[in-house]
Protein backbone atom coordinates (compact mmCIF):
# COMPACT_ATOMS: atom_id res chain seq x y z
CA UNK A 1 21.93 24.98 -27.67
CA UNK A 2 25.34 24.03 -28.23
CA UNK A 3 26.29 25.97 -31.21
CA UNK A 4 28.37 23.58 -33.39
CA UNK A 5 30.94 26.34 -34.52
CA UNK A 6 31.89 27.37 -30.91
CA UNK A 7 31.96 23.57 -29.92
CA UNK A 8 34.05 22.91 -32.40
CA UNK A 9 36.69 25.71 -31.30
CA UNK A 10 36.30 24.82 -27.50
CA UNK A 11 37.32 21.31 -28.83
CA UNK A 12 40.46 22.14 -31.16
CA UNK A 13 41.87 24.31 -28.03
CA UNK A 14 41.39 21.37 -25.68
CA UNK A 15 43.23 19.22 -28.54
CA UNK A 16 46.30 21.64 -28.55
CA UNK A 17 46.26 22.21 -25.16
CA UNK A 18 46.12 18.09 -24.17
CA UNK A 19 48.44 16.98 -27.19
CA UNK A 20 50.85 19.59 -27.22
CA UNK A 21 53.45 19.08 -29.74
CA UNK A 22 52.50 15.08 -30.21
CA UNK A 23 51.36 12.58 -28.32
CA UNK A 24 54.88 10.72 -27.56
CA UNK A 25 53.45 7.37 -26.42
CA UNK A 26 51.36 6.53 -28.84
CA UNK A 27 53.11 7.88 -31.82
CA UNK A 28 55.96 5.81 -31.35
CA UNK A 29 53.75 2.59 -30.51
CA UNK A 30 51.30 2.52 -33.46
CA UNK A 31 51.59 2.02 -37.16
CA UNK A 32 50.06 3.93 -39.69
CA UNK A 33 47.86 1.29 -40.26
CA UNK A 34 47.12 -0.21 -36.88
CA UNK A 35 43.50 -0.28 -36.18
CA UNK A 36 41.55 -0.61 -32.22
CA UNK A 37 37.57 -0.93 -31.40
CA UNK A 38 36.70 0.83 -29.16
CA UNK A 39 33.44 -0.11 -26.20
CA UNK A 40 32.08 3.54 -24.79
CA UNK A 41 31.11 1.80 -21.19
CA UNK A 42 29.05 3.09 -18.07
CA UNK A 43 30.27 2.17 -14.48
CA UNK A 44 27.06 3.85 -12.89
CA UNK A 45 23.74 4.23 -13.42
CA UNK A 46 22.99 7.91 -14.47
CA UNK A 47 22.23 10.53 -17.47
CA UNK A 48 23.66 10.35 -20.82
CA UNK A 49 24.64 13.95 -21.87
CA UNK A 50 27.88 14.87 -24.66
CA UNK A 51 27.45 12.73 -27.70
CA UNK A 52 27.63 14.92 -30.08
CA UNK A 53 30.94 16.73 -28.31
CA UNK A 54 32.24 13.22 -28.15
CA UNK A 55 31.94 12.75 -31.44
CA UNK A 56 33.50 16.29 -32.33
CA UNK A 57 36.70 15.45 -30.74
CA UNK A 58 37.01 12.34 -32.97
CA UNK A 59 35.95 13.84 -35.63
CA UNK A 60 38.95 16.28 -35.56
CA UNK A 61 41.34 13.74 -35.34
CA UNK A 62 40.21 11.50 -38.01
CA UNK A 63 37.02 11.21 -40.72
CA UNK A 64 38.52 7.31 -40.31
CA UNK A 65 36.91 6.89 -37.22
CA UNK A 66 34.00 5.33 -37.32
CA UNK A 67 31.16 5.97 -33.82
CA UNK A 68 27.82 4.00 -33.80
CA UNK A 69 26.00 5.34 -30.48
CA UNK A 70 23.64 3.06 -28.69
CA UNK A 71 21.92 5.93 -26.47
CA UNK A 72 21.12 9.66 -27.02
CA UNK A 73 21.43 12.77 -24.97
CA UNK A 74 18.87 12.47 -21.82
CA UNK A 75 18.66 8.98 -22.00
CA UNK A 76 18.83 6.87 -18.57
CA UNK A 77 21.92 4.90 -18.42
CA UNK A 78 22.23 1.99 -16.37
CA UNK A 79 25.59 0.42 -14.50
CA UNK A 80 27.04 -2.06 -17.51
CA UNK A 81 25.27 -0.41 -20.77
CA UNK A 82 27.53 0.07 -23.99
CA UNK A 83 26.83 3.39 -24.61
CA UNK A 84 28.66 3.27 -27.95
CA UNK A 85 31.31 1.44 -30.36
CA UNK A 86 34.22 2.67 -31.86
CA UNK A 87 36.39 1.72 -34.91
CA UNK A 88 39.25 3.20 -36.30
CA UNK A 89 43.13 4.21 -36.61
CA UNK A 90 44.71 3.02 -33.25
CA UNK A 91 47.26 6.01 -33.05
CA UNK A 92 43.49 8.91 -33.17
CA UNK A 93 41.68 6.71 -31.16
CA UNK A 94 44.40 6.58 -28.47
CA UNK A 95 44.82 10.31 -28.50
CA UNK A 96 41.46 11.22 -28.20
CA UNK A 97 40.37 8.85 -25.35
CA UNK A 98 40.94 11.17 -22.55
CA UNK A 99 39.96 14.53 -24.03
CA UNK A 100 36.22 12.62 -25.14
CA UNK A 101 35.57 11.64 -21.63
CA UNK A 102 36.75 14.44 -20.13
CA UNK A 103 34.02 15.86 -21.73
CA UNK A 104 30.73 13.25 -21.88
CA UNK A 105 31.94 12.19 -18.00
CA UNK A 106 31.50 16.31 -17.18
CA UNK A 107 28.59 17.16 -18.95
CA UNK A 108 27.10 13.51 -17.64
CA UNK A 109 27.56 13.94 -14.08
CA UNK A 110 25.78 17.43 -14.18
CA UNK A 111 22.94 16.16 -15.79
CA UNK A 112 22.43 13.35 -13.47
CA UNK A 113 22.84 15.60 -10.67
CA UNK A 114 20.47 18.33 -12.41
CA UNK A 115 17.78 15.17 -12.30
CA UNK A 116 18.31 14.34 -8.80
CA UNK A 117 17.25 17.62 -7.63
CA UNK A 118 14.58 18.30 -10.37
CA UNK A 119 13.04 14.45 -9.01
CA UNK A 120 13.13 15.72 -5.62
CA UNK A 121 10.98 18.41 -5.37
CA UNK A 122 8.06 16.71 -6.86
CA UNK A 123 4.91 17.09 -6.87
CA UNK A 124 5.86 20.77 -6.88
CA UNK A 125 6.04 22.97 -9.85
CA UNK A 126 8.79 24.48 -9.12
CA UNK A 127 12.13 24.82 -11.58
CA UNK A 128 15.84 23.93 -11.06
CA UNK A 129 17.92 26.22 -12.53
CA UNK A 130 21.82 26.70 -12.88
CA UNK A 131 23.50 29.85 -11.75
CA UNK A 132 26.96 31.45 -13.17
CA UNK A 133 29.09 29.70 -11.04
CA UNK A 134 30.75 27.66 -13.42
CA UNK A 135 33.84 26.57 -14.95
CA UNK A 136 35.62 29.62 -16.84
CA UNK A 137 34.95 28.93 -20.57
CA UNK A 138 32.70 25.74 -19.96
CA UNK A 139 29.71 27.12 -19.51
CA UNK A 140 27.89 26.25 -22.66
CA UNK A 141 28.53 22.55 -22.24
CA UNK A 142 27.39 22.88 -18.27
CA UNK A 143 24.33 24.62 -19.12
CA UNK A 144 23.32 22.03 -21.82
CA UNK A 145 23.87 19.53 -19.54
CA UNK A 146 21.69 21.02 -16.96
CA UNK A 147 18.68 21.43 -19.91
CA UNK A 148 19.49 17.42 -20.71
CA UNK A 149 18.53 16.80 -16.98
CA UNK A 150 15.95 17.58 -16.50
CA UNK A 151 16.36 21.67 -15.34
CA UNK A 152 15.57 24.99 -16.64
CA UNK A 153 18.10 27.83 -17.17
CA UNK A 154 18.88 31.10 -15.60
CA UNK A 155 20.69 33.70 -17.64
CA UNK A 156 23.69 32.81 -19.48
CA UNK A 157 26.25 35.59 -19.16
CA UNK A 158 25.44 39.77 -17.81
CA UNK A 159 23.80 40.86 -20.59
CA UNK A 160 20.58 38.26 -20.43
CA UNK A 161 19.31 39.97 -17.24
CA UNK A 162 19.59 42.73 -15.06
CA UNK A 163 20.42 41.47 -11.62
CA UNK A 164 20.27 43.93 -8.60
CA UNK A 165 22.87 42.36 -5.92
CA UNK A 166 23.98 43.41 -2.17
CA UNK A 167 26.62 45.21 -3.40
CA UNK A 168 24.97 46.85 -6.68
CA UNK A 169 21.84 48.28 -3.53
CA UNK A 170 24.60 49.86 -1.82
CA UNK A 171 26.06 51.08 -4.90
CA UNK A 172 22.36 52.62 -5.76
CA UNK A 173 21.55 53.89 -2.05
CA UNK A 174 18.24 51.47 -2.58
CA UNK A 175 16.60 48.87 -4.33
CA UNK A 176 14.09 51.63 -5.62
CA UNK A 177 16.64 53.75 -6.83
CA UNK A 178 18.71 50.93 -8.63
CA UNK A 179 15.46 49.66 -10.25
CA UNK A 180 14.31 52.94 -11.12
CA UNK A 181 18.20 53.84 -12.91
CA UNK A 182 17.78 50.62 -14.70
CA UNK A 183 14.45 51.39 -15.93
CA UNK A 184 15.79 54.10 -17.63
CA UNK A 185 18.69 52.93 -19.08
CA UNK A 186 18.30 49.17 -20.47
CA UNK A 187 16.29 47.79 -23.19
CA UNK A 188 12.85 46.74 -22.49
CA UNK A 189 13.61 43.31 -23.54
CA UNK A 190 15.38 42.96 -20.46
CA UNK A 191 14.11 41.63 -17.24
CA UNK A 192 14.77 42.83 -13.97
CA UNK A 193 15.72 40.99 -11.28
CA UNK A 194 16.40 41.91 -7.31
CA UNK A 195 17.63 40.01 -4.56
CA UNK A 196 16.17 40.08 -1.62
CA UNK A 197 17.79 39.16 1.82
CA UNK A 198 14.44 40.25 4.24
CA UNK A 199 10.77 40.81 3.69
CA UNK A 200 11.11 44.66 3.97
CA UNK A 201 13.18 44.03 0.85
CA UNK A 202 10.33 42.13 -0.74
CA UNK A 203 8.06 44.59 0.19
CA UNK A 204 10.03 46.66 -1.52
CA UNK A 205 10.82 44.76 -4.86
CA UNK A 206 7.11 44.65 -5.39
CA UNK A 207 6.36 48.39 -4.90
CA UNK A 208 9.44 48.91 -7.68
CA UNK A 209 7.43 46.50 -10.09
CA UNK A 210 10.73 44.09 -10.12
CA UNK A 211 10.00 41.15 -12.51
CA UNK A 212 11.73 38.70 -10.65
CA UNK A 213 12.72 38.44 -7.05
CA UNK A 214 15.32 36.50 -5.66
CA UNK A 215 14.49 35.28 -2.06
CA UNK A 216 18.70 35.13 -0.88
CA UNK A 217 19.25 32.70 2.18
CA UNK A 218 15.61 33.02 3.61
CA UNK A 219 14.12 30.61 5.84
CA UNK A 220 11.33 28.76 4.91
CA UNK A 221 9.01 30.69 7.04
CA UNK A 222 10.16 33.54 5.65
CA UNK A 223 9.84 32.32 2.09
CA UNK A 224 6.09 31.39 2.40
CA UNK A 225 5.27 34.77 3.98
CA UNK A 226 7.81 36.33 0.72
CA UNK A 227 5.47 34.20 -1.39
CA UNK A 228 2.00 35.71 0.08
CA UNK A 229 3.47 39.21 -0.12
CA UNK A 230 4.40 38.67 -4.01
CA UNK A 231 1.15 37.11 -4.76
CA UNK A 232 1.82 36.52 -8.76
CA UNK A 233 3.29 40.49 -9.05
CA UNK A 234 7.02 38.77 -10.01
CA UNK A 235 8.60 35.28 -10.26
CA UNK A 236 9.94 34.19 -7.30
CA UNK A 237 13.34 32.68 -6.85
CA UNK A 238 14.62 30.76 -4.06
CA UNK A 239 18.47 30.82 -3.54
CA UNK A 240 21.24 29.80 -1.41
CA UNK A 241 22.54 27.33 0.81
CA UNK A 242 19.71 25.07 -1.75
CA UNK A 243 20.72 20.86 -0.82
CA UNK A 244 19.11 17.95 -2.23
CA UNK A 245 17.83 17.60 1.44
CA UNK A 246 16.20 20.74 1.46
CA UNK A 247 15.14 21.09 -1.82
CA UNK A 248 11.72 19.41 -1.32
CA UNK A 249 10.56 21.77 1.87
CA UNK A 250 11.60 24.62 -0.51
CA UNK A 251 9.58 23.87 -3.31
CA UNK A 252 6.54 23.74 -0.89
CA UNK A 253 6.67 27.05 -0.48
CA UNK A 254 5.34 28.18 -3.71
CA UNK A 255 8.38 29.77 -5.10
CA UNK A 256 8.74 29.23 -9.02
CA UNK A 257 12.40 29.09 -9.37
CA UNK A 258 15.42 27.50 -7.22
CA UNK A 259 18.47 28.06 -8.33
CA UNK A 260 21.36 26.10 -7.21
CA UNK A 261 25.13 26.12 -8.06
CA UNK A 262 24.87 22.73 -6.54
CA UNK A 263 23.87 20.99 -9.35
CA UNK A 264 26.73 22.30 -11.66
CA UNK A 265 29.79 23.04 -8.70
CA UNK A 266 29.08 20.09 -6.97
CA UNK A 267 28.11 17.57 -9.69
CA UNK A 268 30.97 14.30 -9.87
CA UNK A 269 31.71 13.32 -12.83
CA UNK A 270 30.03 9.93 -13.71
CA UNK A 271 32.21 6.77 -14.36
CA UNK A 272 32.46 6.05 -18.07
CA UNK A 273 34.91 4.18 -19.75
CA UNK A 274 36.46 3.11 -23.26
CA UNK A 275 37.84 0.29 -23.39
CA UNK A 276 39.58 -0.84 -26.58
């Protein structure tokens, strides 16, 4: 999922962008020829996710440096673990300290957060998936760290799905209209979507044949009774105002999907070090 030739451009514009002309500290304190170890170290207990970015950044600095990682991708990390250790040319290892875990603390926190929720809804089949709110040209590395926890995805970008919104039934004068326009007009690869705010909505959305339908800011009430109305016509998706408090009672429902911006918007980073 993280396609190694659009990594590896996302990577050399966060190099020029955090080095700039030079890095003036270090290139006036190390030698050529000054070597550091490095110790990749976890403060907290959580989910590994960003090796291989980690790596990337390194690797663009110097072939010298040398990575041996302890852990993979999805792996549970625990308060004190070495994740990895590092070898190589003081002056690259230096420069790329930040921009690495700037990256592997990110994607880390999301997928530990993606895990809490995904844990919490058990024994429920239910799915936790990510929505678009994320960070402007980060999403790749957000979604992948959402997958490494633990959750499922919901579409990438505007073209994966067609979603019917508030606004886009008011710019149709219906949800059977808008469904009906989009029938006509996208691919049949494409799924269709609505979001629903009230069971006459729902009602609705199943007449039209939606595939999906979004259950927007319901009550749980309201969601069961959504849930008896669809009765297996579309996949149902639960969304808004979604806490790891609440995600449990929602999941009861019967709903396939929750989707969450929670997990991604919300997610601290986790608390990993390297010390040299």
């Amino acid at each position: 999922m993280l396609n190694k030739f659009l990594m590896e451009d996302h990577v050399r514009s966060a190099l020029i962008e955090d080095i700039g002309y030079g890095d003036i500290t270090t290139e006036n304190l190390a030698d050529e020829n000054d070597k550091l170890k490095g110790f990749l170290n976890t403060r907290e207990d959580g989910v590994l996710c960003g090796v291989e970015v980690f790596k990337t950044v390194y690797k663009m600095l110097s072939c010298d440096i040398k990575i041996d990682f302890h852990f993979k991708d999805g792996d549970i990390i625990k308060k004190g673990d070495c994740l990895a250790d590092l070898k190589g040319p003081a002056k690259e290892l230096l420069m790329g300290e930040r921009l690495s875990l700037n990256y592997i603390q990110r994607m880390s926190g999301i997928a530990t957060e993606t895990k809490k929720y995904q844990d919490a809804i058990f024994p429920y089949h239910a799915k936790i998936v990510d929505t678009r709110k994320t960070t402007p040209n980060f999403r790749m590395f957000e979604k992948y760290a959402v997958k490494t926890g633990g959750g499922a995805l919901h579409r990438f970008n505007l073209s994966d799905c067609a979603m019917i919104k508030d606004n886009h039934i008011r710019l149709a004068g219906s949800i059977t209209n808008a469904v009906e326009k989009l029938r006509k007009n996208i691919s049949h690869a494409h799924k269709i979507e609505v979001e629903c705010d009230t069971l006459e909505q729902v009602k609705e959305a199943v007449k039209c044949k939606a595939d999906i339908i979004m259950l927007d800011n319901m009550g749980v009430s309201d969601m069961k009774q959504a849930v008896e109305l669809i009765n297996n016509a579309a996949i149902v998706e639960a969304s808004g105002n979604v806490k790891l408090s609440t995600v449990n009672e929602i999941a009861s429902t019967g709903v396939d999907i929750i989707s969450s911006s929670a997990i991604v918007a919300k997610a601290p980073a986790l608390d990993i070090a390297l010390d040299m």
